[in-house]
Protein backbone atom coordinates (compact mmCIF):
# COMPACT_ATOMS: atom_id res chain seq x y z
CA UNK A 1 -11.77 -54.78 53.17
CA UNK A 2 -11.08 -57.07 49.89
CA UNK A 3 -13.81 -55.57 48.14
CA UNK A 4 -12.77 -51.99 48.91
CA UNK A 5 -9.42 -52.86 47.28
CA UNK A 6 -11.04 -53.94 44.85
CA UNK A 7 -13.41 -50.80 44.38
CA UNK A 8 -10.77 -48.58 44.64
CA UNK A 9 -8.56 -50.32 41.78
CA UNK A 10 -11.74 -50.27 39.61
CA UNK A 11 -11.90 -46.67 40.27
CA UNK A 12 -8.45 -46.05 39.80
CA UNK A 13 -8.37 -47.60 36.10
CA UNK A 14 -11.63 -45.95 35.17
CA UNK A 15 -9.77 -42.85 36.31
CA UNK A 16 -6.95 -43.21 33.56
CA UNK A 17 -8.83 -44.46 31.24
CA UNK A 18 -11.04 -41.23 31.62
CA UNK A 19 -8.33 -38.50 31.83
CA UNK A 20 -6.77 -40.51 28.51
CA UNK A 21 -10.06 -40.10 26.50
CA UNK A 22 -9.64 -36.76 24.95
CA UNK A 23 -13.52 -37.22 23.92
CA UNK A 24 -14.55 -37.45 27.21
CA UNK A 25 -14.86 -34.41 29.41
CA UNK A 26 -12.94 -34.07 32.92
CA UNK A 27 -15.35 -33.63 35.12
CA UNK A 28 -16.59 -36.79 33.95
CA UNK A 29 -13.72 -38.00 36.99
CA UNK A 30 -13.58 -35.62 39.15
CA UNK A 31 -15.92 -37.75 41.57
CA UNK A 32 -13.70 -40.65 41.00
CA UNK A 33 -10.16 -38.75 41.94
CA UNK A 34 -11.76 -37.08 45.05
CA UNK A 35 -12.99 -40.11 46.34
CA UNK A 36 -9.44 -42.03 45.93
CA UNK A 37 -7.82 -38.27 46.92
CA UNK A 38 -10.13 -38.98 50.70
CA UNK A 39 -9.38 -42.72 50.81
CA UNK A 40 -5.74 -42.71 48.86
CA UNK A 41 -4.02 -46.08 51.22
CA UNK A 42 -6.54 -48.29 49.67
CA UNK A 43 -4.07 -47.51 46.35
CA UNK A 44 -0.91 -47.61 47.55
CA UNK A 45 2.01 -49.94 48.47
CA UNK A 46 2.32 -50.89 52.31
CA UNK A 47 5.47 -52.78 51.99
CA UNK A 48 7.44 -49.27 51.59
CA UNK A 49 9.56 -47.23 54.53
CA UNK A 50 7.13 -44.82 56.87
CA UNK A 51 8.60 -41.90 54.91
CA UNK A 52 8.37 -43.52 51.62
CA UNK A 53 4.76 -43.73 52.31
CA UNK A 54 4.19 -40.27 53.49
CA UNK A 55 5.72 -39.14 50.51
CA UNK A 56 3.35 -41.21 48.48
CA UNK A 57 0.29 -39.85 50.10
CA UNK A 58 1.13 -36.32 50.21
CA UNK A 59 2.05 -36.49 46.16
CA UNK A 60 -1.41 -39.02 45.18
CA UNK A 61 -3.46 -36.89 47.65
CA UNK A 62 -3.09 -33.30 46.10
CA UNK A 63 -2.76 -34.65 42.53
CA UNK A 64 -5.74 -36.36 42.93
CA UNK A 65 -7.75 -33.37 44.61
CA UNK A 66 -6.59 -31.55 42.03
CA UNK A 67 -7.56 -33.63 38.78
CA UNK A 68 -11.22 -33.52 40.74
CA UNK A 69 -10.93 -29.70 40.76
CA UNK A 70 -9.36 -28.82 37.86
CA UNK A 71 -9.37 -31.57 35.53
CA UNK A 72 -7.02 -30.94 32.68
CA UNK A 73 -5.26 -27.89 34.78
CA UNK A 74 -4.44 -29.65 37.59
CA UNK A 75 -1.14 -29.40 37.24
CA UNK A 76 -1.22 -25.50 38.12
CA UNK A 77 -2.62 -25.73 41.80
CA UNK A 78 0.32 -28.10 42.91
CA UNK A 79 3.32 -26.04 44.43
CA UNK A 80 6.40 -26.42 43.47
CA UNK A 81 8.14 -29.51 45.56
CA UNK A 82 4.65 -31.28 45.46
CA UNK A 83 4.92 -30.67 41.57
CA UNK A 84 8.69 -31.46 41.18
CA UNK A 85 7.80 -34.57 43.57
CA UNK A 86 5.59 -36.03 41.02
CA UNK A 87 7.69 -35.35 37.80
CA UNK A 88 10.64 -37.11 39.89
CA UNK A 89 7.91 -39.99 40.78
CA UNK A 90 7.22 -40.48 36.97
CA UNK A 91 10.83 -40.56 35.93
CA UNK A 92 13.12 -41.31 38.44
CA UNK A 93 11.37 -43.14 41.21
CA UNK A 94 11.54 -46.99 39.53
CA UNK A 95 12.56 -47.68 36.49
CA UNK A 96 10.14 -47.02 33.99
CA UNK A 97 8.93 -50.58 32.57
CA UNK A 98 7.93 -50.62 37.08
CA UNK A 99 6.36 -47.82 36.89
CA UNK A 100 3.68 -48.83 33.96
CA UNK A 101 2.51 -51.51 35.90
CA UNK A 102 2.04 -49.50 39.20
CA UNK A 103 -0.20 -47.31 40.56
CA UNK A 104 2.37 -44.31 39.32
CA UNK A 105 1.30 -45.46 36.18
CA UNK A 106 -1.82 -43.40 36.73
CA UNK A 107 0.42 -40.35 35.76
CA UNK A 108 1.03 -40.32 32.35
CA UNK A 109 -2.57 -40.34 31.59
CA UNK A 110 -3.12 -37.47 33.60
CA UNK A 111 -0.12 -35.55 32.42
CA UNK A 112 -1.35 -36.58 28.90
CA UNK A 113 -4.94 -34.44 29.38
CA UNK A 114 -2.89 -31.41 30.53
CA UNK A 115 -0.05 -32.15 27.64
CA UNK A 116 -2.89 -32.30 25.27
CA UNK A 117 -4.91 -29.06 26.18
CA UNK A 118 -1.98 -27.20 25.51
CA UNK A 119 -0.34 -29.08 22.06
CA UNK A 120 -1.61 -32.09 20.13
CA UNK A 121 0.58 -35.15 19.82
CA UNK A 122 3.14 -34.91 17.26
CA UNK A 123 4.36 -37.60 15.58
CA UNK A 124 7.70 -39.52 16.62
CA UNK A 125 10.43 -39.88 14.28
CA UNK A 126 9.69 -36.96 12.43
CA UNK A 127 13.12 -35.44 14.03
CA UNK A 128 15.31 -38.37 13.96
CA UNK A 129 16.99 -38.46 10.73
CA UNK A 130 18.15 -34.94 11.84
CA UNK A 131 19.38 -35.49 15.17
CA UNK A 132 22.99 -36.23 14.30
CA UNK A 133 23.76 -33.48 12.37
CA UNK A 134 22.75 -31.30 16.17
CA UNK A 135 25.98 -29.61 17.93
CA UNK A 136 24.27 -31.45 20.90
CA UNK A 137 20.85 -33.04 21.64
CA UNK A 138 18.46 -30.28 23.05
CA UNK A 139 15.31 -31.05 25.04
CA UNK A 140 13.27 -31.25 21.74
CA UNK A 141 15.63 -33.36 20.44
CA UNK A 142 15.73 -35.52 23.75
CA UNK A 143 11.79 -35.76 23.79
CA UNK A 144 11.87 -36.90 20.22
CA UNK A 145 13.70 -39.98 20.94
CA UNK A 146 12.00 -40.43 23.86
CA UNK A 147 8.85 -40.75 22.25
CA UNK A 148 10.75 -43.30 19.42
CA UNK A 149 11.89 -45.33 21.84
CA UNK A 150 8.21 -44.98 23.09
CA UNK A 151 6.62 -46.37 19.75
CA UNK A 152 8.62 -48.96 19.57
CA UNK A 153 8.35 -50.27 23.15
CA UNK A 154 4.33 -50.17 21.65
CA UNK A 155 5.08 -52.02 18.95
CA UNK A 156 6.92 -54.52 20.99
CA UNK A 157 4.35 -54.91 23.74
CA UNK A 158 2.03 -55.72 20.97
CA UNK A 159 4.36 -58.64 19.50
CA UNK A 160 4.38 -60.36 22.90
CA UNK A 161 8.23 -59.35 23.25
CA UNK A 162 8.64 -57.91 26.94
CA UNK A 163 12.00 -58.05 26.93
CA UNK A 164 12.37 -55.34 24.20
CA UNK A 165 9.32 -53.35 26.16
CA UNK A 166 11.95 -52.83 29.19
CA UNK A 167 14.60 -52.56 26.89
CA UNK A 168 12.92 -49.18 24.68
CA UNK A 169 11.79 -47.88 27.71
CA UNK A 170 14.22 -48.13 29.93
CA UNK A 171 15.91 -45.69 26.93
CA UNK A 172 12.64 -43.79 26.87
CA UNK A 173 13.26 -43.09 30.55
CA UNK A 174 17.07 -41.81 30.61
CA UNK A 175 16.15 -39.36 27.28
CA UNK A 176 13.42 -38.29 29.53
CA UNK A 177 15.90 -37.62 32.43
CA UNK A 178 18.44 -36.01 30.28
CA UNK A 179 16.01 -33.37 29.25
CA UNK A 180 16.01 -32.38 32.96
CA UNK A 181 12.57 -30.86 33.79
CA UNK A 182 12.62 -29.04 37.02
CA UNK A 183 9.13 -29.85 37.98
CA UNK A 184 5.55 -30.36 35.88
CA UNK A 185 5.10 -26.83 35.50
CA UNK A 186 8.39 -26.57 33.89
CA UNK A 187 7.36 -29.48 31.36
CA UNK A 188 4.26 -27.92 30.48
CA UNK A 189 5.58 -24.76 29.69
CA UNK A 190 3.96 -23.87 25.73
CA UNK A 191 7.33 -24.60 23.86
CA UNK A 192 7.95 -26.52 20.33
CA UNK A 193 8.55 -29.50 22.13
CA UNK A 194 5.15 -30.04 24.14
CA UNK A 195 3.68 -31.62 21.39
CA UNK A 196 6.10 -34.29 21.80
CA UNK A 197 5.11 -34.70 25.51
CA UNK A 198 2.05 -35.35 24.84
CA UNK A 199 3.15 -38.23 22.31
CA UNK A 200 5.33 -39.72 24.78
CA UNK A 201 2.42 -39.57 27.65
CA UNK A 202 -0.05 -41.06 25.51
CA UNK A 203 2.39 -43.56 24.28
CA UNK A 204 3.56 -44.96 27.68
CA UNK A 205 -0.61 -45.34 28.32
CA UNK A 206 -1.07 -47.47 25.84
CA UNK A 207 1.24 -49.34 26.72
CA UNK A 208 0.12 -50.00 29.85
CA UNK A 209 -2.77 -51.15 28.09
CA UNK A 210 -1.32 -53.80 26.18
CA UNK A 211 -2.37 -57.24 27.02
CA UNK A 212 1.73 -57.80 27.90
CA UNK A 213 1.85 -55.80 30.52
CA UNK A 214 -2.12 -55.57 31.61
CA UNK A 215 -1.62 -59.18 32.59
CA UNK A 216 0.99 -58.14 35.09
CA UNK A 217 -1.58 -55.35 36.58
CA UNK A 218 -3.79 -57.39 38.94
CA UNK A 219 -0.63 -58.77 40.98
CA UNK A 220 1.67 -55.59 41.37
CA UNK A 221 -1.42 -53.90 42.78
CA UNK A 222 -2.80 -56.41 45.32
CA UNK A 223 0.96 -57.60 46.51
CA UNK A 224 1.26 -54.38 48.03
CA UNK A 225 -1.34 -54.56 50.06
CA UNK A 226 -0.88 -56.29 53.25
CA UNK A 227 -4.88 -57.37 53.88
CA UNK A 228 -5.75 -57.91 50.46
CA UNK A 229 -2.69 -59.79 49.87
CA UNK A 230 -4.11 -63.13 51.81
CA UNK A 231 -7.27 -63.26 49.15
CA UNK A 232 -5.29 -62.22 46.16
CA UNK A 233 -5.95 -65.46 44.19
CA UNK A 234 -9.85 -64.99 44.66
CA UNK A 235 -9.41 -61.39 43.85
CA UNK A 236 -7.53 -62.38 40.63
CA UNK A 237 -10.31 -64.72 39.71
CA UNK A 238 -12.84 -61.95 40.13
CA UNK A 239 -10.76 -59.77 37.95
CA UNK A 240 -10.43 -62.84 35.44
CA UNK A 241 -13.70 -62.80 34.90
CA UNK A 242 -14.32 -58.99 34.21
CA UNK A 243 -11.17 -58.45 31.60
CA UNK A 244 -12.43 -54.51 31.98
CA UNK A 245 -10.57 -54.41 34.87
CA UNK A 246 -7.38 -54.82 33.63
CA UNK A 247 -5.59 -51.61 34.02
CA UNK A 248 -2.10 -49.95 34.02
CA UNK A 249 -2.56 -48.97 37.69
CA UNK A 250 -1.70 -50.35 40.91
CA UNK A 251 1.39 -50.23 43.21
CA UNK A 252 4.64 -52.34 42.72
CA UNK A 253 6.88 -53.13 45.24
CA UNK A 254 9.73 -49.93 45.62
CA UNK A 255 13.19 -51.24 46.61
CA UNK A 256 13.67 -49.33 50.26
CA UNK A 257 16.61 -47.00 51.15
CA UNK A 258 19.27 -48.79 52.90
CA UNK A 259 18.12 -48.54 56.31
CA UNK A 260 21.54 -48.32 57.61
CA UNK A 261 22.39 -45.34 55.74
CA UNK A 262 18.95 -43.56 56.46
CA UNK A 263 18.76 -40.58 58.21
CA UNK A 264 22.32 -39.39 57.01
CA UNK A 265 20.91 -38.40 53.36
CA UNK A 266 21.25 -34.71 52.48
CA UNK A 267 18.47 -32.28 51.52
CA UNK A 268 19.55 -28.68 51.11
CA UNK A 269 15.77 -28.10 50.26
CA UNK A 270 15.12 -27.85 54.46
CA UNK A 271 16.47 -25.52 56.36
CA UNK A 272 16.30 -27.07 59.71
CA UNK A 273 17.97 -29.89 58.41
CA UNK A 274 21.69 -30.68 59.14
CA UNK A 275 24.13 -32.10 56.68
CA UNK A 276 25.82 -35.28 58.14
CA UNK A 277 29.91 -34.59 59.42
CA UNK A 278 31.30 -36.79 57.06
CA UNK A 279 29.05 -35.00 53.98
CA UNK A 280 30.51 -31.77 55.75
CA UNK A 281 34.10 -32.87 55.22
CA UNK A 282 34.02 -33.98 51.45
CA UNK A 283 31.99 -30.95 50.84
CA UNK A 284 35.16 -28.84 51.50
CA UNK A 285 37.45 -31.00 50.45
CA UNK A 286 35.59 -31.19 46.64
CA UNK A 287 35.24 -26.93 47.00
CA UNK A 288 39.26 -26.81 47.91
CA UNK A 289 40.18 -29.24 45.16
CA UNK A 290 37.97 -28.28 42.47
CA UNK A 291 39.13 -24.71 43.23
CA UNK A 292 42.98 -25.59 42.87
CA UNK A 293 42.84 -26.75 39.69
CA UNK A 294 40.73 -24.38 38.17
CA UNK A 295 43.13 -21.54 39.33
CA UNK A 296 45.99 -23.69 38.05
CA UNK A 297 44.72 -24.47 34.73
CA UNK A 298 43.93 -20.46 33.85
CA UNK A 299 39.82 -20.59 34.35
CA UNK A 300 37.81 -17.45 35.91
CA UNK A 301 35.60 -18.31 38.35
CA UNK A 302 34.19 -17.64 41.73
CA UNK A 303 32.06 -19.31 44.19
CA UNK A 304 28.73 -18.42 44.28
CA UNK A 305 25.30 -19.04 45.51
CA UNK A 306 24.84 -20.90 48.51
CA UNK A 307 29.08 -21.18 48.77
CA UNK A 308 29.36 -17.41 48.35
CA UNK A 309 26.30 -16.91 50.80
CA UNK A 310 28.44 -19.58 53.15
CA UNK A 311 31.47 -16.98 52.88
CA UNK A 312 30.10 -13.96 53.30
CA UNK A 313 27.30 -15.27 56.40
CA UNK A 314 28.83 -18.48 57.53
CA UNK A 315 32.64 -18.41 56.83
CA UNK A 316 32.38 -21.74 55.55
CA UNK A 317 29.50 -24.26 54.09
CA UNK A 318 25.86 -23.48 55.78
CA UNK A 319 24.95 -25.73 58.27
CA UNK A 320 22.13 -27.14 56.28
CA UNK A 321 23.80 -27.18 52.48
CA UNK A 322 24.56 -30.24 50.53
CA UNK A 323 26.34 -29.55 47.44
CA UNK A 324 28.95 -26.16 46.20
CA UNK A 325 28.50 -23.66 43.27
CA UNK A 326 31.26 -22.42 41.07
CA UNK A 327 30.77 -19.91 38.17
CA UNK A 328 32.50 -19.25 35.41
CA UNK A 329 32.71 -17.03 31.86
CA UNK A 330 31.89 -18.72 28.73
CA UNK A 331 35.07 -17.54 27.41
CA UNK A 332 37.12 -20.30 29.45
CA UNK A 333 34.60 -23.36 28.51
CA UNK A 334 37.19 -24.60 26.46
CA UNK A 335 39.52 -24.77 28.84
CA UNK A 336 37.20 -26.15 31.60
CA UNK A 337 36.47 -28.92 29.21
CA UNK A 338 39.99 -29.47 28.23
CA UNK A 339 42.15 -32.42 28.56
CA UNK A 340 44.54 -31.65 30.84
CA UNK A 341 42.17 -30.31 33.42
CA UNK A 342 39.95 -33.56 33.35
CA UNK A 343 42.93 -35.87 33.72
CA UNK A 344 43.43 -33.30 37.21
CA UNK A 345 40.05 -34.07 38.37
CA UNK A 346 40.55 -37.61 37.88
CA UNK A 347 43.86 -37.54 39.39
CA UNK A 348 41.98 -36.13 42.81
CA UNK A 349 39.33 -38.94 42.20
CA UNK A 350 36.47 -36.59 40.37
CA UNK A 351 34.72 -36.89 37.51
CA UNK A 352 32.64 -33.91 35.68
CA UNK A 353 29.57 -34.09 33.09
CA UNK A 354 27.95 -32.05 31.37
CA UNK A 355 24.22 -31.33 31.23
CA UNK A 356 23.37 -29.87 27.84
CA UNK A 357 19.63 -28.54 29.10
CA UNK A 358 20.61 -26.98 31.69
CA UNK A 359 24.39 -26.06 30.26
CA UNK A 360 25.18 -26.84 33.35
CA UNK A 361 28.76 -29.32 34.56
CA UNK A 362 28.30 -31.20 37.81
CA UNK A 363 31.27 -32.45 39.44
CA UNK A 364 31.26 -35.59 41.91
CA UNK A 365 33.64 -38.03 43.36
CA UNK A 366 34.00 -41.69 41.02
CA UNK A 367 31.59 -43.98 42.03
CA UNK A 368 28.96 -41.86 43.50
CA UNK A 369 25.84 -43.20 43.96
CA UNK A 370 23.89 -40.05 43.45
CA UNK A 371 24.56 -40.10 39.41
CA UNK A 372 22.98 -43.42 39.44
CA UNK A 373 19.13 -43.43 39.48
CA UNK A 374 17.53 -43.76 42.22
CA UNK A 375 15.07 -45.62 43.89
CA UNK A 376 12.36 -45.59 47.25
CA UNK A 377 13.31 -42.77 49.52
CA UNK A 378 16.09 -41.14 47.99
CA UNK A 379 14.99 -40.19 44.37
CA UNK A 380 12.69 -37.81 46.26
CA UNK A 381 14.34 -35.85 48.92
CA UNK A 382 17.99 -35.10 46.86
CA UNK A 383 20.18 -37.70 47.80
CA UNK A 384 23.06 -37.50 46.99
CA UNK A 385 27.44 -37.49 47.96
CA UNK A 386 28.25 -34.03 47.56
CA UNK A 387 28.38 -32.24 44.18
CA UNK A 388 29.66 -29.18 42.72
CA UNK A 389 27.93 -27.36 39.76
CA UNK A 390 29.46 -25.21 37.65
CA UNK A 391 27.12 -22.08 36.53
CA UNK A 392 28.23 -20.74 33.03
CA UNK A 393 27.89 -16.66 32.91
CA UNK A 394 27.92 -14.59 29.67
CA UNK A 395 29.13 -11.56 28.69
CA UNK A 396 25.68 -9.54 26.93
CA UNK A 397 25.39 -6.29 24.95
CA UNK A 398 24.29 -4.46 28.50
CA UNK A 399 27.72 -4.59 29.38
CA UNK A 400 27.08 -6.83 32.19
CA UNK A 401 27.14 -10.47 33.12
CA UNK A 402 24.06 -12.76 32.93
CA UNK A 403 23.53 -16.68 33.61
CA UNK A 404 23.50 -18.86 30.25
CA UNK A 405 23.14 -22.35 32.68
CA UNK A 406 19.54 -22.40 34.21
CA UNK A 407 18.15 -19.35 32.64
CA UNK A 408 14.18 -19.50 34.40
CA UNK A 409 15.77 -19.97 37.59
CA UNK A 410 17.91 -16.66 36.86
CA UNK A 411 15.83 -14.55 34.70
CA UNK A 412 16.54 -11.11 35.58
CA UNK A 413 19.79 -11.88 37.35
CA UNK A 414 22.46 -9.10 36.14
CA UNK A 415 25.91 -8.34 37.50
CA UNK A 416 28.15 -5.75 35.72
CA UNK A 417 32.09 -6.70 34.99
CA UNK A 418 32.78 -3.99 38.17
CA UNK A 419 30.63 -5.81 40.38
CA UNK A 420 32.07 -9.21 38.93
CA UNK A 421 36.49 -8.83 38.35
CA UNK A 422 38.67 -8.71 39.47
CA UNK A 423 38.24 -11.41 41.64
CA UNK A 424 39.60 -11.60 45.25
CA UNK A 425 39.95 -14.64 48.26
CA UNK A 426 37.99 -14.97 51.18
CA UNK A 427 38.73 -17.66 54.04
CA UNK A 428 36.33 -20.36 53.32
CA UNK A 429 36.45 -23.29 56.03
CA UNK A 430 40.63 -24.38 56.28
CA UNK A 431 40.97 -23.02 52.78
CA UNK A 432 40.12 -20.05 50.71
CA UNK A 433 37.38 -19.66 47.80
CA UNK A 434 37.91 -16.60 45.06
CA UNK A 435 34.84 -14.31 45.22
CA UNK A 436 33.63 -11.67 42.72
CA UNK A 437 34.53 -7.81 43.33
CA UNK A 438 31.77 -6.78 45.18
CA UNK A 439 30.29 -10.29 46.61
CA UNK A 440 27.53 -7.84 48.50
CA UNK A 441 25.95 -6.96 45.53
CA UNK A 442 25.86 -10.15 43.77
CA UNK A 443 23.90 -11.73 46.96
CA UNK A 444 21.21 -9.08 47.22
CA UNK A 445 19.93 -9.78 43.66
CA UNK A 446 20.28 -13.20 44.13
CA UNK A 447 18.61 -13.52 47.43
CA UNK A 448 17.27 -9.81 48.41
CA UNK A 449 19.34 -6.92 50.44
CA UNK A 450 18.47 -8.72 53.62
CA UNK A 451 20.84 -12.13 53.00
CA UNK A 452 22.72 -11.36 55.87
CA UNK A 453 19.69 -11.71 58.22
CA UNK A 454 17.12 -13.91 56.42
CA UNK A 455 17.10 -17.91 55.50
CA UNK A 456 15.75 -17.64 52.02
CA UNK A 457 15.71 -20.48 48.82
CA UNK A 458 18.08 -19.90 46.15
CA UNK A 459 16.01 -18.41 43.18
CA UNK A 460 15.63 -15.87 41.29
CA UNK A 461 12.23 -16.35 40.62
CA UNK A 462 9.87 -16.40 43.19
CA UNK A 463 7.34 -18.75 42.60
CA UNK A 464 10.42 -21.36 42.62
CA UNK A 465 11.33 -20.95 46.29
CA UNK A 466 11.75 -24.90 48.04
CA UNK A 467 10.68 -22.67 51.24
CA UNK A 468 9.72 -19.84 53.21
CA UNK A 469 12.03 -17.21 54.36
CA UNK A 470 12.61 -17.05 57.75
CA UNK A 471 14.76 -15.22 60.33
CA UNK A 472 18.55 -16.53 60.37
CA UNK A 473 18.75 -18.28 63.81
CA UNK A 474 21.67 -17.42 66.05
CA UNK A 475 22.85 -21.03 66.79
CA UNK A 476 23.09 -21.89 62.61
CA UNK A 477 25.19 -18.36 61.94
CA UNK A 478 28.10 -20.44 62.20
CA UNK A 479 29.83 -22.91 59.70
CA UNK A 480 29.18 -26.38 59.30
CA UNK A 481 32.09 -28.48 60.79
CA UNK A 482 34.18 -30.51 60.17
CA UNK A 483 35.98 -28.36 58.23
CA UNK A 484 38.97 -31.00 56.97
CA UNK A 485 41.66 -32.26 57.30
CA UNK A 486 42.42 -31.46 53.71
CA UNK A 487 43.60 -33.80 51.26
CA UNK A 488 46.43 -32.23 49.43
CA UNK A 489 45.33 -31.68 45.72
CA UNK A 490 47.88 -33.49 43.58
CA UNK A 491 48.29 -32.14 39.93
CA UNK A 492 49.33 -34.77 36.69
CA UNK A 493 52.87 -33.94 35.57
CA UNK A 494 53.10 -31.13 32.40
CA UNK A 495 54.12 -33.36 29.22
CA UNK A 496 57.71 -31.61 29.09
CA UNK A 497 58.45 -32.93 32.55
CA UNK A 498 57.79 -36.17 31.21
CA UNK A 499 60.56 -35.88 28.54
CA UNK A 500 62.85 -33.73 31.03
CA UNK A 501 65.37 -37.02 31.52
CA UNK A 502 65.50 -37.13 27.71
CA UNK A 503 65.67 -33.46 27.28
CA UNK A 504 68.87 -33.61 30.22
C-alpha cells in the first residue's frame, strides 16, 4: 500500500508539472489524471470529516476526468456547483500558503493551462502605480495586486524567508476573494483581466516549486494518510534520494467543522434541506430590522427574490432559505451608505459592507463567523449566520428598471417603473416587508410564470441554476417557523434631540 502512495504522489506531481509546461501538449496527462480520477483516496487527506471527504472526491474526481478528457478545456464540462466547488477549494478552503503545499495545490497548474489558452500572462505591477487614483478597486485592479503580492511571495520563497511567503500570500488570497468569482467558468470568462489570471496561477506554481516550500511537500502529503503514515520516515528517505519528486502536491491536514455545531449549517443551495429554528428566527428578525430603518431613513426598496417569492408563496421565509434580499434604486445609495443609517444598524447590532465586484452590500449581525474565511466543511456548502444583500437597480433609457449588482446572474432581467412603484406591504412572518407594484410580474421573469407551483434556483440565467426544478411539495407551502419574538428595532437619537435641554 506504501508504494501505491507513493506512485500516486509521483503521478500527481508529474501531473502539474505537465499541465504547467505550456510546451508540452495535454494529452501528454491525460493517462496520468484518469488513473488518479479511478483511484483519487490514494491522494487525499483521511484525517478530514465523512462529508469533508465526499466533497473532496466528488471535486478531484470530475476535475481530474476532465483534465484526461479535455486537457486545457476542462474547465467547461464541470457544472456549475462542482465548478464553483473548486474555485471555493482554491481560495477559500485553507489559507493559501496551506493550500501550496497540499494536494489542492494541484489546481493552479491546471487552472494555469486553461488561463493560458485563452490570454498569455501579463506582467504584474504594470497597474499598480495607477491603482490609487481608481474610484474603487475593480476585479482587474484586484487581480493585479494579487499577482504583486504573488511575485513577491516568489521572490521571498527564493530568499529562504517563509515568513514573508505566508505573509504576500495570505494578501494574494483576500485580493483574490475580493474579486468574487462565482465559479471557474466565471473566472475564465475572455475579459482584460484574464491575462492577469494566468500570471497569478503560474506564479503560485512556482512557488510551490521553490525549494522553501518543496521541502514541506513530502510530509503534508503522507501525514494524511492513515497507512502510509506508519512508514513515512522510509518513504521520506526514498523521496530524499530522488529530489524529482519533490512537488507542490499532496494533502494537508483541514481544520474540521465544529462537530457540535454540524448539521445546523445552512445551505439555501438544497431544496430538501431545512434551515435550523434558531437561523429561522434571526432571519426575520434581520428582514424586520433592516426594513425599519430603511423606511425611516427615506430609502426605496422592496424585498425581493427568494423574500418576495417567501411573501407571495410562503407568507414568510421558505422553509429551506438561509439569507434575505432587499433592492433598492441607485438614486438612494447615498443615503444607504450614509452616516446616520450605519450608526442605526449598529445600534440593532449589524454591520453592512460593500462588495465593489458585485456592487453588491451584505448585511450581518457583529461578530459573525460567516465574514470570516472559512475552513473544512463549511467554506463549501454556504455557511453562514444569516445575511441580507442588498441588490442595487437602475433606472435605463428603456424606461424600465434593470439590476446594476450581479449583472450575469440578471442579464435580461427588466421591470418597468409601473410594475416596480409605488410600493405596497405584505404580511411577512410577525411583521410586514414592502413589495413592488405588481410583485406577480417581477417573479415570473425572475423565476418563470409557474413560481407559484414550481421549486426553481434563483437565476436568471439558466445554465446557473444550483438545482433542478421540481414540483412545490404540499408539506413545504408553508413558512418557516419560528417566526419571532421580535426584537424591537431601536433608532440613535436625531442630533437636535441631543441639544433639546440646551435648546429648552
Amino acid at each position: 500500500m506504501v508504494n501505491a502512495y507513493l506512485r500516486a504522489f509521483t503521478n500527481l506531481t508529474a501531473l502539474a508539472r505537465l499541465a504547467f509546461d505550456l510546451s508540452r501538449t495535454a494529452g501528454e496527462s491525460a493517462e496520468l489524471a484518469l488513473g488518479l480520477a479511478s483511484n483519487v483516496e490514494l491522494i487525499l487527506p483521511r484525517d478530514v470529516h465523512p462529508a469533508v471527504y465526499q466533497l473532496y472526491a466528488h471535486v478531484f474526481q470530475h476535475t481530474l476526468a476532465s483534465w484526461g478528457d479535455l486537457g486545457a478545456g476542462w474547465t467547461e464540462s464541470l457544472d456549475f456547483l462542482t465548478s464553483r466547488s473548486v474555485w471555493t477549494l482554491m481560495v477559500s478552503g485553507l489559507p493559501l500558503a496551506e493550500s501550496l503545499s497540499s494536494v489542492f495545490g494541484l489546481f493552479w497548474p491546471l487552472l494555469h493551462r486553461a488561463s493560458a489558452a485563452i490570454a498569455p500572462p501579463a506582467e504584474p505591477y504594470v497597474g499598480i502605480a495607477r491603482l490609487q487614483s481608481l474610484p474603487v478597486c475593480d476585479r482587474e485592479c484586484l487581480l493585479d495586486t494579487a499577482a504583486a503580492y504573488c511575485a513577491l511571495a516568489l521572490l521571498a520563497s527564493g530568499t529562504g524567508h517563509l515568513a514573508d511567503v505566508h505573509l504576500y500570500v495570505g494578501e494574494a488570497q483576500s485580493s483574490l476573494q475580493s474579486a468574487y468569482f462565482e465559479n471557474l467558468s466565471d473566472c475564465l470568462r475572455p475579459s482584460n483581466y484574464t491575462g492577469l489570471l494566468t500570471a497569478v496561477s503560474g506564479l503560485l506554481y512556482r512557488i510551490t516549486q521553490s525549494p522553501l516550500i518543496s521541502a514541506q511537500i513530502p510530509m503534508f502529503f503522507f501525514a494524511g494518510q492513515q497507512e502510509g503514515a506508519k512508514d513515512l520516515q522510509a518513504l521520506l528517505a526514498q523521496l530524499k534520494d530522488n529530489p524529482d519528486m519533490s512537488s507542490s502536491i499532496g494533502p494537508a491536514t483541514v481544520e474540521d467543522s465544529d462537530p457540535d455545531r454540524f448539521g445546523l449549517d445552512c445551505t439555501d443551495k438544497d431544496p430538501k434541506a431545512r434551515t435550523p429554528a434558531f437561523l429561522v428566527r434571526d432571519l426575520y428578525q434581520t428582514i424586520d430590522v433592516v426594513g425599519q430603518i430603511l423606511s425611516v431613513y427615506g430609502v426605496r426598496w422592496f424585498a425581493s427574490h427568494g423574500v418576495l417569492l417567501g411573501a407571495l408563496r410562503h407568507g414568510g421565509v421558505i422553509p429551506h432559505d438561509c439569507d434575505a434580499d432587499f433592492t433598492v434604486i441607485e438614486a438612494d445609495m447615498h443615503i444607504l451608505t450614509s452616516a446616520p443609517l450605519q450608526l442605526a444598524l449598529q445600534r440593532n447590532g449589524f454591520q453592512m459592507s460593500f462588495l465593489p465586484v458585485q456592487n453588491l452590500f451584505t448585511i450581518w449581525k457583529h461578530g459573525n463567523p460567516g465574514r470570516r474565511v472559512q475552513r473544512g466543511l463549511r467554506a463549501y456548502i454556504g455557511h453562514r449566520e444569516p445575511e441580507l444583500h442588498i441588490f442595487v437597480m437602475q433606472w435605463t433609457d428603456w424606461q424600465g428598471y434593470i439590476y446594476d449588482t450581479d449583472r450575469i446572474k440578471h442579464r435580461g432581467f427588466f421591470v418597468t417603473r409601473n410594475e416596480t412603484f409605488p410600493t405596497t406591504t405584505m404580511a411577512f412572518g410577525e411583521s410586514t416587508v414592502n413589495v413592488p407594484a405588481q410583485p406577480e410580474a417581477y417573479l415570473s421573469r425572475m423565476y418563470g410564470p409557474d413560481w407559484p407551483t414550481t421549486v426553481r434556483s434563483m437565476s436568471a440565467v439558466k445554465d446557473l441554476r444550483h438545482f433542478e426544478a421540481r414540483p412545490l411539495l404540499a408539506e413545504e407551502s408553508s413558512m418557516a417557523l419560528p417566526t419571532g419574538p421580535l426584537l424591537k428595532v431601536e433608532l440613535p437619537p436625531r442630533l437636535v434631540d441631543y441639544f433639546a435641554p440646551v435648546l429648552n
